[in-house]
N, C-alpha and C. Protein backbone atom coordinates (compact mmCIF):
# COMPACT_ATOMS: atom_id res chain seq x y z
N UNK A 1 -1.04 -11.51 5.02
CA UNK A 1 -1.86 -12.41 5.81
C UNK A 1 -2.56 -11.66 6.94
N UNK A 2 -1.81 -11.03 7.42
CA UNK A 2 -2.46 -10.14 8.55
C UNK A 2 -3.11 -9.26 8.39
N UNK A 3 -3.04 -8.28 7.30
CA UNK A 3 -4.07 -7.55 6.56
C UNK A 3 -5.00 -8.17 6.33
N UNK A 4 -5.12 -9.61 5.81
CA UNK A 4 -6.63 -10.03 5.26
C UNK A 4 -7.43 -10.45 6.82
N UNK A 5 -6.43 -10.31 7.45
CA UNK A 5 -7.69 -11.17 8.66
C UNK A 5 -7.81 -9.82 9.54
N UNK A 6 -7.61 -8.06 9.19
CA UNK A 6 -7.77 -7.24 9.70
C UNK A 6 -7.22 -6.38 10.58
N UNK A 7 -6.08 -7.50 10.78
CA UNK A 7 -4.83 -7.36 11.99
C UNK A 7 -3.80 -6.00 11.19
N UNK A 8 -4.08 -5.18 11.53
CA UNK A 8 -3.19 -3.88 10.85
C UNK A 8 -1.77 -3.81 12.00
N UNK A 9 -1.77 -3.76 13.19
CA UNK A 9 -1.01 -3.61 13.83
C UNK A 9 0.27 -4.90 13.37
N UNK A 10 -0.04 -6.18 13.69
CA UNK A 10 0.82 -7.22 13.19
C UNK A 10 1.29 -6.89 11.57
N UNK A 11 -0.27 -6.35 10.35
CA UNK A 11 0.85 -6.63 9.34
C UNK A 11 2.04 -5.52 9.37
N UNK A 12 1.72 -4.57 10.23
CA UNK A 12 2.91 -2.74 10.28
C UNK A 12 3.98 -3.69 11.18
N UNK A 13 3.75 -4.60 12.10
CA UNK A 13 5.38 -4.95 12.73
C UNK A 13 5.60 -5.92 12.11
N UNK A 14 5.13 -6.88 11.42
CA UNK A 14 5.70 -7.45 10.16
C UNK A 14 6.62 -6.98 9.16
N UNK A 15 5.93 -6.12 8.33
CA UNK A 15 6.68 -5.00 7.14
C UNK A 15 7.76 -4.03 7.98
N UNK A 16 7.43 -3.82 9.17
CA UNK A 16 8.76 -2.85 9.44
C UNK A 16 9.93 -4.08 9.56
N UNK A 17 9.68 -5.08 10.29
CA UNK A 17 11.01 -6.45 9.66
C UNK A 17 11.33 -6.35 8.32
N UNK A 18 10.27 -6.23 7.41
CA UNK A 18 10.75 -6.05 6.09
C UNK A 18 11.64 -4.70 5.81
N UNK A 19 11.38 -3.94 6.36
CA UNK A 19 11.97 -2.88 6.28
C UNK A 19 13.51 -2.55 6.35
N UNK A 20 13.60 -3.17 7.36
CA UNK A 20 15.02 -3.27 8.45
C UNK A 20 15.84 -4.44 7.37
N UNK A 21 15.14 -5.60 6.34
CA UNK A 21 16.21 -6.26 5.71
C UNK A 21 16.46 -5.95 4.61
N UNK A 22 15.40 -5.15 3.73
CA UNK A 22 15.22 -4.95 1.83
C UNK A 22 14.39 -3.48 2.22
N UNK A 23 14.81 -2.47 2.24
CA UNK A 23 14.12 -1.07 2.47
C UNK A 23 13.51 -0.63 1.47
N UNK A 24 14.13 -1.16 0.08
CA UNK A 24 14.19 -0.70 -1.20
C UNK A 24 13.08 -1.71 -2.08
N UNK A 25 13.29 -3.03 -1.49
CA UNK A 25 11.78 -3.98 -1.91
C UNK A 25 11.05 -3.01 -2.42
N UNK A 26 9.51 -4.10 -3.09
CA UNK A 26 8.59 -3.18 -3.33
C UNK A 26 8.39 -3.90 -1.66
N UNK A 27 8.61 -4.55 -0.89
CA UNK A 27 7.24 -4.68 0.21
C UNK A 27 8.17 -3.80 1.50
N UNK A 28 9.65 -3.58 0.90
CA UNK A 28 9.79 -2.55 2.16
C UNK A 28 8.97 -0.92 1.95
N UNK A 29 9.18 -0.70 0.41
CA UNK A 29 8.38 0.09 -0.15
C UNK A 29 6.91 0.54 0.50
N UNK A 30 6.36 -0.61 0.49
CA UNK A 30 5.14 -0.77 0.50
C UNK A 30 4.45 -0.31 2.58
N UNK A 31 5.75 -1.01 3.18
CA UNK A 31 5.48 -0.95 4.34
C UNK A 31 5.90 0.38 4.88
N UNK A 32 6.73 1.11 4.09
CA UNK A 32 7.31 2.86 4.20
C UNK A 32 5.48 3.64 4.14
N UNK A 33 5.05 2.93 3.20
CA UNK A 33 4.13 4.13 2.54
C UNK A 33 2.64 3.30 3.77
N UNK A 34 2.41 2.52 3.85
CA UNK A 34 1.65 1.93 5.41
C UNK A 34 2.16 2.89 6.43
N UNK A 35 3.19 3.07 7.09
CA UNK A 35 3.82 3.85 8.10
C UNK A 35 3.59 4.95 7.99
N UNK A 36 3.44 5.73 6.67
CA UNK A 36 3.48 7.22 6.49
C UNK A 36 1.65 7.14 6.64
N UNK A 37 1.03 6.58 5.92
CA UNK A 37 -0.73 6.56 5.79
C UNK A 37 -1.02 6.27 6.94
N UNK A 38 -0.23 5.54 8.02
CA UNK A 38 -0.83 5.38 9.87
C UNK A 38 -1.16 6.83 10.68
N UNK A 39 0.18 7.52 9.48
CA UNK A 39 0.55 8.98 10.53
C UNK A 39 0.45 9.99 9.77
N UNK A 40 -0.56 9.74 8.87
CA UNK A 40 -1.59 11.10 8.12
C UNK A 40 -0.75 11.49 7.14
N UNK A 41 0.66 10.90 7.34
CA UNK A 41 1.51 11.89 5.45
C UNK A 41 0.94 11.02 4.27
N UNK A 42 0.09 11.49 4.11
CA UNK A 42 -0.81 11.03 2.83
C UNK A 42 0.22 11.37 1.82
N UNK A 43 0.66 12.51 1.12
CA UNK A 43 1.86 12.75 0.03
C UNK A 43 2.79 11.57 -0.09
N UNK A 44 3.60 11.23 1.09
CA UNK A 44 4.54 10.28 1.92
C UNK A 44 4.04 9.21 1.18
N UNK A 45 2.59 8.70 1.60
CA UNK A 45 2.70 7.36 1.57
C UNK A 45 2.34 6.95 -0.06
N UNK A 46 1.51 7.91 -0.92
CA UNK A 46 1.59 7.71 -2.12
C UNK A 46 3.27 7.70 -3.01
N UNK A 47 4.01 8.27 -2.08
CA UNK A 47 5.28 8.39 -3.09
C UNK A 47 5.94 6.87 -2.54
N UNK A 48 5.40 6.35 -1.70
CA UNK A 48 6.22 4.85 -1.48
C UNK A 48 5.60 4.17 -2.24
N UNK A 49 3.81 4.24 -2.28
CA UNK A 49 3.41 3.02 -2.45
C UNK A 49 3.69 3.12 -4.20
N UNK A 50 3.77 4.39 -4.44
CA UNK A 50 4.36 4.33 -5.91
C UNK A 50 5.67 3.95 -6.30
N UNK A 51 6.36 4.18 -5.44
CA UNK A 51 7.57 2.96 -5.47
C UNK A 51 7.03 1.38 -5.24
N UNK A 52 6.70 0.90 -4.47
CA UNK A 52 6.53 -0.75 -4.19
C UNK A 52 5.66 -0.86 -5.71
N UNK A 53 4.82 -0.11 -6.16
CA UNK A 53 3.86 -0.60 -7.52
C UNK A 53 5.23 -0.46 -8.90
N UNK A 54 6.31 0.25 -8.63
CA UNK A 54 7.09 0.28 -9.54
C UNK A 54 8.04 -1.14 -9.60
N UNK A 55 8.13 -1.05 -8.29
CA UNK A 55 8.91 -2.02 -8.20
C UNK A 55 8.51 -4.09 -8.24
N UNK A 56 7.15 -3.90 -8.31
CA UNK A 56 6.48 -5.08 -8.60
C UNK A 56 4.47 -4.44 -8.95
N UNK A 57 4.90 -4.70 -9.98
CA UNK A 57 3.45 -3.98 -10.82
C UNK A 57 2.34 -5.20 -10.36
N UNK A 58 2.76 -6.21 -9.84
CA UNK A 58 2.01 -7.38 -9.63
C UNK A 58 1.14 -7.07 -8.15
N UNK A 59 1.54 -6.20 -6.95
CA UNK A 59 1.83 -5.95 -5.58
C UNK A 59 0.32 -5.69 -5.36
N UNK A 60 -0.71 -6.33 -5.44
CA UNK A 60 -2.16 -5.72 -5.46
C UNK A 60 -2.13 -5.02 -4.25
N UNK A 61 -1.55 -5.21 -2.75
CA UNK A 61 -1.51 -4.51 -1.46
C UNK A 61 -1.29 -2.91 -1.86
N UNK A 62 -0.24 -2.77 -3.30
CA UNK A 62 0.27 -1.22 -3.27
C UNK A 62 -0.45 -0.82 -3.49
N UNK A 63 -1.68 -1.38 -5.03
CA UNK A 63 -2.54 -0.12 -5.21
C UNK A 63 -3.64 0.08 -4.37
N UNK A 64 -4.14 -0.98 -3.70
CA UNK A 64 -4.91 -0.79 -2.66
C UNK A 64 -4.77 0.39 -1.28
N UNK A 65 -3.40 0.09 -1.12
CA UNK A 65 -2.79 1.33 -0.01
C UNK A 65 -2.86 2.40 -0.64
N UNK A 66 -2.58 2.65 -1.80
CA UNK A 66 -2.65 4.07 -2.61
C UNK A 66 -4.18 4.67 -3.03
N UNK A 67 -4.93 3.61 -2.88
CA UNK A 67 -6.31 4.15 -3.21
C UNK A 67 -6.91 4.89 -1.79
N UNK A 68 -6.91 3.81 -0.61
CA UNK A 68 -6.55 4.51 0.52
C UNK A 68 -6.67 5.94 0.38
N UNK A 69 -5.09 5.65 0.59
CA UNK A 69 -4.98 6.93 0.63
C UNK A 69 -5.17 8.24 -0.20
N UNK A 70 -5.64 7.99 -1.26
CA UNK A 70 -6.29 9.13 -1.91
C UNK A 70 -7.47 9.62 -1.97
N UNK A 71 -8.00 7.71 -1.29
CA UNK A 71 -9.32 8.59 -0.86
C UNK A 71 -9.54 9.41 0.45
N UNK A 72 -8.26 9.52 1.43
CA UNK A 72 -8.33 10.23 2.28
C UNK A 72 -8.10 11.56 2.21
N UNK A 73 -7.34 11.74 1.02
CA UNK A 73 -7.05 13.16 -0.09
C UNK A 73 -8.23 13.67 -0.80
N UNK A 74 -9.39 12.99 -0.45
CA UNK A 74 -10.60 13.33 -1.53
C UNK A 74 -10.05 12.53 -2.96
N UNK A 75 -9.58 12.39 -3.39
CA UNK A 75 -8.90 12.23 -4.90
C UNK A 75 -9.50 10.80 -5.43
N UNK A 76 -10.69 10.98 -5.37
CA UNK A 76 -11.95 10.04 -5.29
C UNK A 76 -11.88 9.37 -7.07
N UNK A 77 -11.24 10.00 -7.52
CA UNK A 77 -11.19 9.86 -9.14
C UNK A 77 -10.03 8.15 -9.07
N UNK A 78 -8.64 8.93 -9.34
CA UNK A 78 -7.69 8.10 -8.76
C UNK A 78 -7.67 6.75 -8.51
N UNK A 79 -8.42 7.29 -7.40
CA UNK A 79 -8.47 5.96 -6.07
C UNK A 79 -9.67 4.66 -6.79
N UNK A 80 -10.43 5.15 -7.45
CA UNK A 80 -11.60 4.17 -8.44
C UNK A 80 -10.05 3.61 -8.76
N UNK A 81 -9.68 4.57 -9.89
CA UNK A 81 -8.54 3.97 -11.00
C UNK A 81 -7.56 2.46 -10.47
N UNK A 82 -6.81 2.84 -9.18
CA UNK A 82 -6.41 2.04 -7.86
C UNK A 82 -7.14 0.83 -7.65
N UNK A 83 -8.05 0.80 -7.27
CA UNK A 83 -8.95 -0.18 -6.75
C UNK A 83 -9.64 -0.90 -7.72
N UNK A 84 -9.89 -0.48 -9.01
CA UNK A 84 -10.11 -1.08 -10.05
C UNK A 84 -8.49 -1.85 -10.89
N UNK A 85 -7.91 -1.28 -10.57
CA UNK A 85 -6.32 -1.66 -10.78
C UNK A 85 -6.68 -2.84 -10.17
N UNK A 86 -6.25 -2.91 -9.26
CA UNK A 86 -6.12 -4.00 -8.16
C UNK A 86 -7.16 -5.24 -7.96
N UNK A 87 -8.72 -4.64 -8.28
CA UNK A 87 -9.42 -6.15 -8.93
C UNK A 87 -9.42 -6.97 -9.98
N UNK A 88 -8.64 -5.75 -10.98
CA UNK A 88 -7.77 -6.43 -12.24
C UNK A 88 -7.15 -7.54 -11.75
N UNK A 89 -6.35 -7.13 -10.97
CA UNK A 89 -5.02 -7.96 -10.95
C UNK A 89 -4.91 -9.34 -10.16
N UNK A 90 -6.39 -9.26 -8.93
CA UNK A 90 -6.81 -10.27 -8.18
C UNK A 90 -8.18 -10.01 -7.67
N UNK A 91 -9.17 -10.65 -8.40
CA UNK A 91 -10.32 -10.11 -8.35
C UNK A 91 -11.23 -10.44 -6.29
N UNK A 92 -10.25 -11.29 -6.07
CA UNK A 92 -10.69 -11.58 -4.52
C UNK A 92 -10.17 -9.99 -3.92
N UNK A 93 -9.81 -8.91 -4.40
CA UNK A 93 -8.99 -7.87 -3.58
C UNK A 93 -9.57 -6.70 -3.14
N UNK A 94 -10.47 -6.71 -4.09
CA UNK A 94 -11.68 -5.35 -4.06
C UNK A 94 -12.75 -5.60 -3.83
C-alpha cells in the first residue's frame, strides 16, 4: 500500500515489522532484499528478492524489486525479463 502511493520510507518500516515476525516469508524476504537495494548491495538484494519470488511466485513486488535492481547493475536484459514477469502477473504493475 505504501509503495503504491510512493511512500518508500513507511513501506521499509512496515516490512522491517514483517521482518522481526516471519524473516523467512516471501514478504520478510522481500523486505531483506528492499533493505539491501536502500544501501546499494545490489548482489544482497537480488539474492532475497529471489528468495521472496521462490517463496510466493505470485509476489509481483519481488520481481519488480529485482528488476530494480538490475537495472541499477546495468543488467538491462534481465530486468525487461522482471518487469515483463510482473505485468504478466498483474497488468496494473508495470
Amino acid at each position: 500500500l505504501y509503495l503504491a502511493a510512493g511512500d518508500r520510507t513507511s513501506a521499509l518500516t512496515s516490512l522491517k515489522r514483517v521482518q522481526e515476525i516471519d524473516p523467512e516469508s516471501a514478504l520478510g524476504q522481500l523486505a531483506f532484499g528492499m533493505q539491501e537495494e536502500v544501501n546499494r548491495r545490489f548482489d544482497q538484494a537480488i539474492a532475497h528478492y529471489d528468495k521472496a519470488i521462490e517463496r510466493n511466485v505470485t509476489l509481483v513486488l519481488g520481481y519488480l524489486g529485482r528488476a530494480r535492481t538490475r537495472i541499477q547493475k546495468s543488467d538491462y536484459a534481465r530486468a525487461l525479463s522482471d518487469a515483463t514477469e510482473a505485468r504478466r502477473r498483474d497488468a496494473t504493475s508495470a
